[in-house]
Every structure is written in structure tokens, then in C-alpha cells.
C-alpha atoms as a PDB file:
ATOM      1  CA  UNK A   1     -21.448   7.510  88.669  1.00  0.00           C
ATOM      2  CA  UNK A   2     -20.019   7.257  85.443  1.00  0.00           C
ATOM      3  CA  UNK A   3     -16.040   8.036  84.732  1.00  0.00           C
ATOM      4  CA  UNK A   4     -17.775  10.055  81.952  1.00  0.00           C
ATOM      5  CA  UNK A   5     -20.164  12.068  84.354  1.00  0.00           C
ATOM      6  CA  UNK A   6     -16.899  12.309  86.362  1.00  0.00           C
ATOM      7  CA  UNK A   7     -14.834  13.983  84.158  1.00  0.00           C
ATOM      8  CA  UNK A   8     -17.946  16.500  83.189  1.00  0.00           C
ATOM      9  CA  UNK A   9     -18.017  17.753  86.466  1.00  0.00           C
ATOM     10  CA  UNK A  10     -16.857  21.571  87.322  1.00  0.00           C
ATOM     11  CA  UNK A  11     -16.255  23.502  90.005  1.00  0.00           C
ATOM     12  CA  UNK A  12     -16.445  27.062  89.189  1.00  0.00           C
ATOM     13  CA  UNK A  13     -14.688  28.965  92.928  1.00  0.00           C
ATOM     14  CA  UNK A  14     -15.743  32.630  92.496  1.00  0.00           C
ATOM     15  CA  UNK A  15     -16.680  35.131  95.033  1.00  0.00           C
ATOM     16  CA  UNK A  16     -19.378  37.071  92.251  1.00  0.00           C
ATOM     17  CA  UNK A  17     -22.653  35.061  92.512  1.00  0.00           C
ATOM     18  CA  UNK A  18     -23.871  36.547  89.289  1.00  0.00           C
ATOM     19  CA  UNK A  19     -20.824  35.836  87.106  1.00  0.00           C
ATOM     20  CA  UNK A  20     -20.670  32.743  88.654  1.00  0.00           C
ATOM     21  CA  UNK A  21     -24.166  31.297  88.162  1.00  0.00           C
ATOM     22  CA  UNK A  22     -23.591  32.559  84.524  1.00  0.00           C
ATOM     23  CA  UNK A  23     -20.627  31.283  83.652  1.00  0.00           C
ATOM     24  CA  UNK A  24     -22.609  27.859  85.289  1.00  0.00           C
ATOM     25  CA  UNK A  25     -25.255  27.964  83.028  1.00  0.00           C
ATOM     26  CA  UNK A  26     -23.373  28.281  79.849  1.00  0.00           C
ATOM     27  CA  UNK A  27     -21.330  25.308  81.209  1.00  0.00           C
ATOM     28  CA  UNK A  28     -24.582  23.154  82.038  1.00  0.00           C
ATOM     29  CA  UNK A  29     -25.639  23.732  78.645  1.00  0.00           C
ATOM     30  CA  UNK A  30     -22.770  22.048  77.586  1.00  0.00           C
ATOM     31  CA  UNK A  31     -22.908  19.036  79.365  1.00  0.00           C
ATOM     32  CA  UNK A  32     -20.980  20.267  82.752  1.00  0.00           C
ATOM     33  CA  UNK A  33     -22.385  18.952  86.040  1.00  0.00           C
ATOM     34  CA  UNK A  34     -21.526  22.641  88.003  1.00  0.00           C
ATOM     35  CA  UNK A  35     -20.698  22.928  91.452  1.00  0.00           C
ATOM     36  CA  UNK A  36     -19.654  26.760  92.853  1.00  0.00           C
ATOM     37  CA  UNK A  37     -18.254  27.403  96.348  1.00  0.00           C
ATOM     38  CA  UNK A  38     -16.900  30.942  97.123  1.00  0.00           C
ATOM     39  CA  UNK A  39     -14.367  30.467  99.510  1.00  0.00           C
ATOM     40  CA  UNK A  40     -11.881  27.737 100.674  1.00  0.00           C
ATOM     41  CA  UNK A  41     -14.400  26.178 103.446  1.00  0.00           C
ATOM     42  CA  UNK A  42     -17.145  25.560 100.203  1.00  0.00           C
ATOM     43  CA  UNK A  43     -14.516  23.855  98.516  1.00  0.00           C
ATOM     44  CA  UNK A  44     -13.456  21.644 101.225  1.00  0.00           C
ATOM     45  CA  UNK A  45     -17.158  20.302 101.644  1.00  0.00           C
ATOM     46  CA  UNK A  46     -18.049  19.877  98.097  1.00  0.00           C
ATOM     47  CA  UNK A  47     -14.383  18.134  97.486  1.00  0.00           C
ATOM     48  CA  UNK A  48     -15.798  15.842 100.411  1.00  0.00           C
ATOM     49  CA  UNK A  49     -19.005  14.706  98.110  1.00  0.00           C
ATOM     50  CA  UNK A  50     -17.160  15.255  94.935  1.00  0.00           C
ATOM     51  CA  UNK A  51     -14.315  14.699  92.703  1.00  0.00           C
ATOM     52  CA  UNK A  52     -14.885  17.498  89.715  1.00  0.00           C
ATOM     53  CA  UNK A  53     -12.713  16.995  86.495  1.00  0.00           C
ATOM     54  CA  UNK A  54     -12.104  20.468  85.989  1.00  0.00           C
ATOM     55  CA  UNK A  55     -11.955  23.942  87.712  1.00  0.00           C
ATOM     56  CA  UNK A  56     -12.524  27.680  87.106  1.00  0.00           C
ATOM     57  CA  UNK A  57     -10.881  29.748  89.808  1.00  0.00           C
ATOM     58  CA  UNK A  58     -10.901  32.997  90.303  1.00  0.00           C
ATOM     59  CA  UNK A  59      -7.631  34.565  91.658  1.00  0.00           C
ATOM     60  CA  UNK A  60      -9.291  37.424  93.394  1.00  0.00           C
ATOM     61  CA  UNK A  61     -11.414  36.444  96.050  1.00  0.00           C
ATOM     62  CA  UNK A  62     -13.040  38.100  99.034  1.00  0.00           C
ATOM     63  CA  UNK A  63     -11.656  36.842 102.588  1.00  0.00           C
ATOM     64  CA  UNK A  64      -9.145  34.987 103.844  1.00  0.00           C
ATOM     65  CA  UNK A  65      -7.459  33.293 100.681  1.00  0.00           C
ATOM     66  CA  UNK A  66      -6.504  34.523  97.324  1.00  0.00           C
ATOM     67  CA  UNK A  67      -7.233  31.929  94.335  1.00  0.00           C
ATOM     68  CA  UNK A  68      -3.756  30.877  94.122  1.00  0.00           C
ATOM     69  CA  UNK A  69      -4.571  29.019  97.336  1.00  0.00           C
ATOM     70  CA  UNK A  70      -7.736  27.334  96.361  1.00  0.00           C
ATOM     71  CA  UNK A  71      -6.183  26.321  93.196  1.00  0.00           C
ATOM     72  CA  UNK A  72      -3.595  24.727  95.477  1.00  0.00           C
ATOM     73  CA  UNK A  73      -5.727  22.664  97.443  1.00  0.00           C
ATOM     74  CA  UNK A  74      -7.721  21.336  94.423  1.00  0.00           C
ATOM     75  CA  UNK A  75      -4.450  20.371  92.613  1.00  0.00           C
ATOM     76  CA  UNK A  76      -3.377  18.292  95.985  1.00  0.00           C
ATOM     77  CA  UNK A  77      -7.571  16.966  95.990  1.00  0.00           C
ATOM     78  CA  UNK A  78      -6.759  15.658  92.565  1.00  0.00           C
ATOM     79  CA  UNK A  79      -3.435  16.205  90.506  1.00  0.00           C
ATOM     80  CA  UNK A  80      -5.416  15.342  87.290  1.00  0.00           C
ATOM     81  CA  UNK A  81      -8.142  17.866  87.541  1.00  0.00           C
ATOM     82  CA  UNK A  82      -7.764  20.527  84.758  1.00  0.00           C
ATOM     83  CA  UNK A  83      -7.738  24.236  86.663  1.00  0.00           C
ATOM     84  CA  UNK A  84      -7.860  27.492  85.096  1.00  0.00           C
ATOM     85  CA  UNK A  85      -7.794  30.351  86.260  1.00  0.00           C
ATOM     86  CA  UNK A  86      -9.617  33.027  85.449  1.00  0.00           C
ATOM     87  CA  UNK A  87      -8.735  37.123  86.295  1.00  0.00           C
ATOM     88  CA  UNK A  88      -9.147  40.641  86.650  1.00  0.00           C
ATOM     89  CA  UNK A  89      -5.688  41.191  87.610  1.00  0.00           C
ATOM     90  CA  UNK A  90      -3.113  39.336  85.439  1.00  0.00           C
ATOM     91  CA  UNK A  91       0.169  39.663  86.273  1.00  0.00           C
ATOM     92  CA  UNK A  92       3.151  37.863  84.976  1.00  0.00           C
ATOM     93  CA  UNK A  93       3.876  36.846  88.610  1.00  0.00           C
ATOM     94  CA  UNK A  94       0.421  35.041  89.276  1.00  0.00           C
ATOM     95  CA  UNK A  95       0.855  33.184  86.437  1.00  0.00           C
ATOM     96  CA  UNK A  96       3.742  31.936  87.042  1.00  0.00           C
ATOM     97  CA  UNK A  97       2.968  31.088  90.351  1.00  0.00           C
ATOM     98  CA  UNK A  98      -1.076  29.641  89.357  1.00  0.00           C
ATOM     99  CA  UNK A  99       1.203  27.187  87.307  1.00  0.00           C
ATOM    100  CA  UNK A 100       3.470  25.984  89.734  1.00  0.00           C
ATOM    101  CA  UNK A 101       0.311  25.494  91.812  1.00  0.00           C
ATOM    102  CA  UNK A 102      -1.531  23.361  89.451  1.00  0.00           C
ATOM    103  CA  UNK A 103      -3.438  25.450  87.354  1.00  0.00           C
ATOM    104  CA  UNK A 104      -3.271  24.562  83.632  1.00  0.00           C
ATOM    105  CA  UNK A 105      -4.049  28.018  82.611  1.00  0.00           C
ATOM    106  CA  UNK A 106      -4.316  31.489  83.215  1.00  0.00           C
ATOM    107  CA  UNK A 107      -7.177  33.267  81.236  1.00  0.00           C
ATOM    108  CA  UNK A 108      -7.486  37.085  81.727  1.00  0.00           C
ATOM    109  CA  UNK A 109     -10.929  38.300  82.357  1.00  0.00           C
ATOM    110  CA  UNK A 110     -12.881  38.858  79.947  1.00  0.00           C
ATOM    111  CA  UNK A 111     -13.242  35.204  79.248  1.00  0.00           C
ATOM    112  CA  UNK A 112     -16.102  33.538  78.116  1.00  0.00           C
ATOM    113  CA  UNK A 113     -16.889  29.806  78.234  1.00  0.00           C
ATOM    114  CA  UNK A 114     -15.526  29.497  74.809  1.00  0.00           C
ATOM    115  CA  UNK A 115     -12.114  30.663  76.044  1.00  0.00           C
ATOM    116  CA  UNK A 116     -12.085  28.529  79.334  1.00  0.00           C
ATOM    117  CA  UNK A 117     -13.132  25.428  77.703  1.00  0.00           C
ATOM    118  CA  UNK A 118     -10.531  25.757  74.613  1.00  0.00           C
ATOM    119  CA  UNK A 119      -8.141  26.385  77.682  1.00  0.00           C
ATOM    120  CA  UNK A 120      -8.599  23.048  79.338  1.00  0.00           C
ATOM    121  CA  UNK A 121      -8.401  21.344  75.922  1.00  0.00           C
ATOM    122  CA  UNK A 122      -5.005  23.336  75.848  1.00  0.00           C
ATOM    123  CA  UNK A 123      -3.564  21.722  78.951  1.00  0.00           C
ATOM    124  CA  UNK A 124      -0.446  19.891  77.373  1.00  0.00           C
ATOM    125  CA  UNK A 125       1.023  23.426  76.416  1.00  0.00           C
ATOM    126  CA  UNK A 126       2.210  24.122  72.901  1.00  0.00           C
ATOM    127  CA  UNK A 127       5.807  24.852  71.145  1.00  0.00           C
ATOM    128  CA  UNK A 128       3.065  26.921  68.244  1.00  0.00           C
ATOM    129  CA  UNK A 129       2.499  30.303  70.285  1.00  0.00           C
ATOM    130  CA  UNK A 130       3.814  33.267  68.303  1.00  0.00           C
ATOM    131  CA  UNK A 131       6.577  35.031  69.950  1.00  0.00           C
ATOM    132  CA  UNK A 132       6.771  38.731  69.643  1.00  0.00           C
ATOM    133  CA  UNK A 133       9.359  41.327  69.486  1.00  0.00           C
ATOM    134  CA  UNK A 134       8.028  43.904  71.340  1.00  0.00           C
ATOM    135  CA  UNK A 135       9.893  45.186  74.415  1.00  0.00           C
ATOM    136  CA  UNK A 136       8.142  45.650  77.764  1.00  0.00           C
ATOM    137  CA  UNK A 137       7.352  49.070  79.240  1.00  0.00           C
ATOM    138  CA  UNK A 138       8.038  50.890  82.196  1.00  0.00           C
ATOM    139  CA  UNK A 139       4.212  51.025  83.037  1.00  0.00           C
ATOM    140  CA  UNK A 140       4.142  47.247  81.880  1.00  0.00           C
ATOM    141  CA  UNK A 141       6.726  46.254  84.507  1.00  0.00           C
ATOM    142  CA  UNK A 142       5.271  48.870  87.456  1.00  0.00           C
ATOM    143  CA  UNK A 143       1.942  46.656  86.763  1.00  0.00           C
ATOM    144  CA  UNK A 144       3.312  43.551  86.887  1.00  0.00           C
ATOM    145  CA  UNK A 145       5.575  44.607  89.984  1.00  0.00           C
ATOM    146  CA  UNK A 146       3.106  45.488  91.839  1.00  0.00           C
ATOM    147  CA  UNK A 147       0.826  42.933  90.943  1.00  0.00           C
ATOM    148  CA  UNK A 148       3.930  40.624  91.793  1.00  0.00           C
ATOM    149  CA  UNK A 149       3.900  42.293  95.230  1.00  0.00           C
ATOM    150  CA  UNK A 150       0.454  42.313  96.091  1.00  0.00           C
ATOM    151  CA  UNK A 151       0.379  38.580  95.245  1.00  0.00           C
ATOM    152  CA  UNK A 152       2.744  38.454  97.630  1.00  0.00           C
ATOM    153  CA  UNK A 153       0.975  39.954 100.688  1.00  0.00           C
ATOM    154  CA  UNK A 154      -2.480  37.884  99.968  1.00  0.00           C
ATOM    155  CA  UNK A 155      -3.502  40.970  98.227  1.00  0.00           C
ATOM    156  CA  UNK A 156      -3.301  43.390 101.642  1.00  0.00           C
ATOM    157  CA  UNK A 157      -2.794  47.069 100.009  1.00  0.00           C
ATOM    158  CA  UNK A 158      -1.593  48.513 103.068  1.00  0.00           C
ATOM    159  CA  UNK A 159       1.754  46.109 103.013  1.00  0.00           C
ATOM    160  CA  UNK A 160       1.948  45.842  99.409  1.00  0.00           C
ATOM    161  CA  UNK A 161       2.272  49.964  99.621  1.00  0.00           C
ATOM    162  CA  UNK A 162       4.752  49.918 102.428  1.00  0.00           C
ATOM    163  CA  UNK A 163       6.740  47.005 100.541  1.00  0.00           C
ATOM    164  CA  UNK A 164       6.717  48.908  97.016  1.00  0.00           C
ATOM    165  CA  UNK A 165       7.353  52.078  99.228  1.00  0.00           C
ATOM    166  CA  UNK A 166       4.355  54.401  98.020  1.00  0.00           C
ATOM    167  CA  UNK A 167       1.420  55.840  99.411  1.00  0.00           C
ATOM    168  CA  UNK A 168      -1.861  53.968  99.676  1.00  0.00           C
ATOM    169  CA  UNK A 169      -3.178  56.256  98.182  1.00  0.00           C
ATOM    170  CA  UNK A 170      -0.838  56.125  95.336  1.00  0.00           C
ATOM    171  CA  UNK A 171      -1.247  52.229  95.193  1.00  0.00           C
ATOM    172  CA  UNK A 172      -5.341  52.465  95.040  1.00  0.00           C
ATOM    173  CA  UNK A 173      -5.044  55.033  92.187  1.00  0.00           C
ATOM    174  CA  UNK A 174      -2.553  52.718  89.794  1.00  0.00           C
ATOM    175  CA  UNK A 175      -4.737  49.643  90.927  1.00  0.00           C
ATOM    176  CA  UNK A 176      -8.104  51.271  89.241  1.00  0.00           C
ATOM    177  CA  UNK A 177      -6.441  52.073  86.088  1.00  0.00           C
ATOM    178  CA  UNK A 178      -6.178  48.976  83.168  1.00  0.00           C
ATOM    179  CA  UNK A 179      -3.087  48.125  82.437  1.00  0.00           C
ATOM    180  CA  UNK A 180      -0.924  49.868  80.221  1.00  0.00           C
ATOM    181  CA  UNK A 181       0.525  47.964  77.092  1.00  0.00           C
END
């Protein structure tokens, strides 16, 4: 192999087969060799036959690990590999922490392959974001706290309820609403 069909390969971890063999197909079109796993064990076995350049993770993923754990593991695989991660459920906190784990960004959904790729090219970081003057909400911060939280617990709702000290009930209801700007 190549170092160019090396750094063309992607690993795409996400727990939706559809989105995920979508999201592969726009990739192979442009150029990607695509590899998807769902879970930590898939990643493990195709890291053991492959070395992929890049990575879309999900953060949200059915089972035993949240995404912040996979992209973990693929950072320690390979500290060069561009990760992004990709999510239904931004949150200030999970970025922060996606970053620290060795993601090199952190796309809300929905992103299309246009957004993920200009993401990777975006690795570096850059001093030319706009800033803005706006002032965070109350809702704002109860979505981010509780996102925070439920990061926290490996997204159980039960303890992230009992830890934000609200019903489960209560916690299910804010979860289904989008968040408020």
C-alpha cells in the first residue's frame, strides 16, 4: 500500500447503518477507502488490519461506550490520524473534552461530507473565527449543563437526573427538545 492510499483511508464509527453507509458512499466517491465499525470491539479489529488517516465518530453511540471513548483509542492507535466528530448532541463540554481526546473537530449534526472534509482540512485551528457578542442564556447553559453531566455518566439518564437533581421524567422531556439559542 501506498502512503497515498494510506492517508485516503476512513473510518466512519457510527451506530446508524443507514447514515453511515451514506455518509461512506459520498466519501468513496471522493477517493476515501471507507471502513465503518459500530462499536469499540469493530474498531479494535479493523485498527488490527488497518491504519485509516482519518475518522468520523459519532459521540452518541449505542452500548457500552460513548464516542468520546472510541475517539480516544484511535488517537492512542495513531496520534496523526485526523478525527472528527460528528453529533446530535453538542455540548460545550463534549467538545472540550473530544479535543483533549484527539479529535480535531467537533461538527454538529447536520453535517454533510462537505462540512467533515473542510473540517479535517481545518485541523491546525485558526486565530480568523469571528467572535461574537452575544451573551449566553439560561436555557443555553441548562443545555450545555446537562449535556456536561450526561457526558459525564456515559450518557446513563437515570444518574445524570439524580446528579442534576430532577426527575427522569423531567430530564427525557428537555433532552427531546433542540436546543435553545
Amino acid at each position: 500500500m501506498t502512503d497515498t492510499e494510506a492517508e485516503r483511508q476512513l473510518l466512519i464509527v457510527e451506530d446508524d447503518d443507514a447514515f453511515a453507509r451514506t455518509l461512506g458512499r459520498s466519501f468513496e466517491r471522493r477517493g476515501y477507502a471507507v471502513s465503518q465499525a459500530g462499536n469499540l470491539g469493530e474498531i479494535e479489529a479493523l485498527l488490527a488490519a488497518r491504519s485509516p488517516g482519518f475518522a468520523v465518530v459519532d459521540l452518541k453511540l449505542n452500548g457500552e461506550a460513548s464516542g468520546l471513548a472510541c475517539v480516544q483509542m484511535l488517537h492512542r492507535h495513531n496520534p496523526q490520524m485526523l478525527i472528527v466528530v460528528l453529533t446530535g448532541f453538542a455540548s460545550i463540554a463534549t467538545a472540550v473534552e473530544a479535543i483533549k481526546l484527539g479529535a480535531c473537530h467537533y461538527l454538529a449534526k447536520p453535517s454533510n461530507t462537505d462540512d467533515i472534509e473542510a473540517a479535517f482540512g481545518r485541523a491546525a485551528g485558526t486565530t480568523e473565527v469571528e467572535l461574537t457578542n452575544r451573551s449566553t442564556s439560561i436555557k443555553t447553559l441548562e443545555w450545555e449543563r446537562i449535556h456536561e453531566t450526561l457526558a459525564e455518566t456515559g450518557f446513563n439518564i437515570s444518574e445524570t437526573a439524580r446528579r442534576l437533581g430532577m426527575h427522569r421524567r423531567t430530564l427525557a422531556r428537555k433532552l427531546g427538545k433542540p436546543q435553545v439559542k
